[in-house]
Protein backbone atom coordinates (compact mmCIF):
# COMPACT_ATOMS: atom_id res chain seq x y z
CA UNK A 1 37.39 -83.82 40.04
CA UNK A 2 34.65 -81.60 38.18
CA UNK A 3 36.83 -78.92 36.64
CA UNK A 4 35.10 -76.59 33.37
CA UNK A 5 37.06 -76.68 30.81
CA UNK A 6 36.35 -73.76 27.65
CA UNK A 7 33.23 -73.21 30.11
CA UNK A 8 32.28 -76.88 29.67
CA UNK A 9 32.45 -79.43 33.01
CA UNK A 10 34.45 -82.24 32.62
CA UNK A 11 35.50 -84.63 35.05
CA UNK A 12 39.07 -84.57 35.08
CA UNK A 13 40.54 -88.12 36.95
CA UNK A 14 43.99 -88.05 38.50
CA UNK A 15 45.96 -90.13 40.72
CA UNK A 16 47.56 -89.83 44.18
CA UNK A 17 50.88 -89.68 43.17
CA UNK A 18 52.63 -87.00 44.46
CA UNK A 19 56.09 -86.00 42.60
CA UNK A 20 58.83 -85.56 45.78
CA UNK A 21 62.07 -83.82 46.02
CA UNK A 22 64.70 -84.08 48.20
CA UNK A 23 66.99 -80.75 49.87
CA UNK A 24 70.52 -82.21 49.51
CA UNK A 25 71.37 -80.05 52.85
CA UNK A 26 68.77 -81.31 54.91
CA UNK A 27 67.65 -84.60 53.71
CA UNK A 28 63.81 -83.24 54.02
CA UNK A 29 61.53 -84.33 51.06
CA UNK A 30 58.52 -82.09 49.77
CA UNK A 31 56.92 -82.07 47.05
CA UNK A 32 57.93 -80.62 43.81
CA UNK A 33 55.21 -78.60 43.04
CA UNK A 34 52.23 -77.10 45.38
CA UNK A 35 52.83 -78.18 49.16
CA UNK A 36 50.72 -80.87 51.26
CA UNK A 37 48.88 -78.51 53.92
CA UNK A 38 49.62 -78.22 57.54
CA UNK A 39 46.45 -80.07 58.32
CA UNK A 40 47.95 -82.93 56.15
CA UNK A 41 45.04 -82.13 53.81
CA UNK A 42 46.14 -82.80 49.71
CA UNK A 43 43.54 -81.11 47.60
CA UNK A 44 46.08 -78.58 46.95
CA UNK A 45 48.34 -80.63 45.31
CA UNK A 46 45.84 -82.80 43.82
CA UNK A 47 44.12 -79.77 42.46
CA UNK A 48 47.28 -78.51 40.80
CA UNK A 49 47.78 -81.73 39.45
CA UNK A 50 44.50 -81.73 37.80
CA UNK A 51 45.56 -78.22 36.31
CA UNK A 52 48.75 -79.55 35.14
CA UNK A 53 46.54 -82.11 33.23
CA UNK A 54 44.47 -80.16 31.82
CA UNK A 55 47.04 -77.69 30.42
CA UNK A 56 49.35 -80.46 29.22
CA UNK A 57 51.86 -81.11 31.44
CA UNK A 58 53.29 -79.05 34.92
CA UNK A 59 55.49 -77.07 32.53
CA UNK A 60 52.50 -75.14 31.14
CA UNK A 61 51.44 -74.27 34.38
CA UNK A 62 53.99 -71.71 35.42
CA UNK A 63 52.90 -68.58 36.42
CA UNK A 64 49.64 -67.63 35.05
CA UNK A 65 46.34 -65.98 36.04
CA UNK A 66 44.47 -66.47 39.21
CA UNK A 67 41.02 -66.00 37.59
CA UNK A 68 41.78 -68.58 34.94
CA UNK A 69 42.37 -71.19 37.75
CA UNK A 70 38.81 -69.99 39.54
CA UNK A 71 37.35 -69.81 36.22
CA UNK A 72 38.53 -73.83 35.74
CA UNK A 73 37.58 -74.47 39.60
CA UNK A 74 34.04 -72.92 39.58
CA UNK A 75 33.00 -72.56 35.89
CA UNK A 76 32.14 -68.87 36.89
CA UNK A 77 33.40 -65.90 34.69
CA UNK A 78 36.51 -64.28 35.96
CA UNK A 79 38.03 -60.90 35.91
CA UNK A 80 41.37 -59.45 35.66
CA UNK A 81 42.43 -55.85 36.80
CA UNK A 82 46.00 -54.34 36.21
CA UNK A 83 46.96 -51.76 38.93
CA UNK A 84 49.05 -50.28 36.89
CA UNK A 85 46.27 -49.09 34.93
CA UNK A 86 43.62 -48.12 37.48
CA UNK A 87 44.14 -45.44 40.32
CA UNK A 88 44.30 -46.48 43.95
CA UNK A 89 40.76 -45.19 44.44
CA UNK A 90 38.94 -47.12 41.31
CA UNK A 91 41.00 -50.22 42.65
CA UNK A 92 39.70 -49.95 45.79
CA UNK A 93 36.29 -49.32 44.38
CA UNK A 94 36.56 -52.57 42.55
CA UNK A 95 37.80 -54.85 45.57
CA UNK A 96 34.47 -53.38 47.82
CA UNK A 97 32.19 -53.60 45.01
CA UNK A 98 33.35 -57.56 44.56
CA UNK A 99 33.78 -58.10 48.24
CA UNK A 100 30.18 -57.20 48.64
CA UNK A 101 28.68 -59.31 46.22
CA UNK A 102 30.79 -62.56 47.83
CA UNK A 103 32.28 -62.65 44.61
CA UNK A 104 36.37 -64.73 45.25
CA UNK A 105 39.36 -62.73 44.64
CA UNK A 106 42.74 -63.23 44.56
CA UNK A 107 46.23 -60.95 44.25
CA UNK A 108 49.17 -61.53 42.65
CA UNK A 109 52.40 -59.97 41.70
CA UNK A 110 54.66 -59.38 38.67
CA UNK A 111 57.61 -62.71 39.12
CA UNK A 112 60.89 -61.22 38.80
CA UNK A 113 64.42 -63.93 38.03
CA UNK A 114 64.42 -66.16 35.98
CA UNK A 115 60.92 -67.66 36.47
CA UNK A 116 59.57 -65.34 35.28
């Protein structure tokens, strides 16, 4: 994969081993981390994988920032607004301003438990 890593591309190589669990209820596997998606498609998990390896290890890829991921995915400089510290109007301001320039976004929330 062609990841950019401290702003430099790299070519990060991993495997197709996916790490399964199994519910104890059920008897249904899925895998550990990130899911396989509905289409069967695995460049989410592969993707994440790549992430965990260039971070170290899955550990070190709890939680986190959405821009530092797009930042890694695209080599493109990434942005991160609190709410908390803008008004409803400014954030809405910022979403249409990047919307219109076809710039990606993401959202996120604050983890709660003991995740967090």
């Amino acid at each position: 994969m062609n990841l950019y890593v401290r702003g430099k591309p790299v070519v990060v190589v991993v495997d197709d081993r996916i790490a399964f669990e199994q519910d104890a209820a059920t008897l249904v596997s899925s895998p550990f981390f990130a899911n396989i998606g509905v289409d069967g498609s695995l460049w989410g998990v592969l993707m994440e994988k790549a992430w965990a390896k260039i971070n170290g290890n899955y550990e070190r890829t709890q939680a986190g920032w959405q821009h530092e991921a797009l930042r890694v995915m695209t080599g493109a400089p990434g942005y991160d607004y609190l709410t908390s510290t803008h008004t409803s109007e400014e954030i809405w301001a910022i979403l249409k301003e990047a919307d219109n320039n076809g710039f990606l976004m993401g959202g996120g929330t604050q983890g709660t438990g003991d995740d967090t």
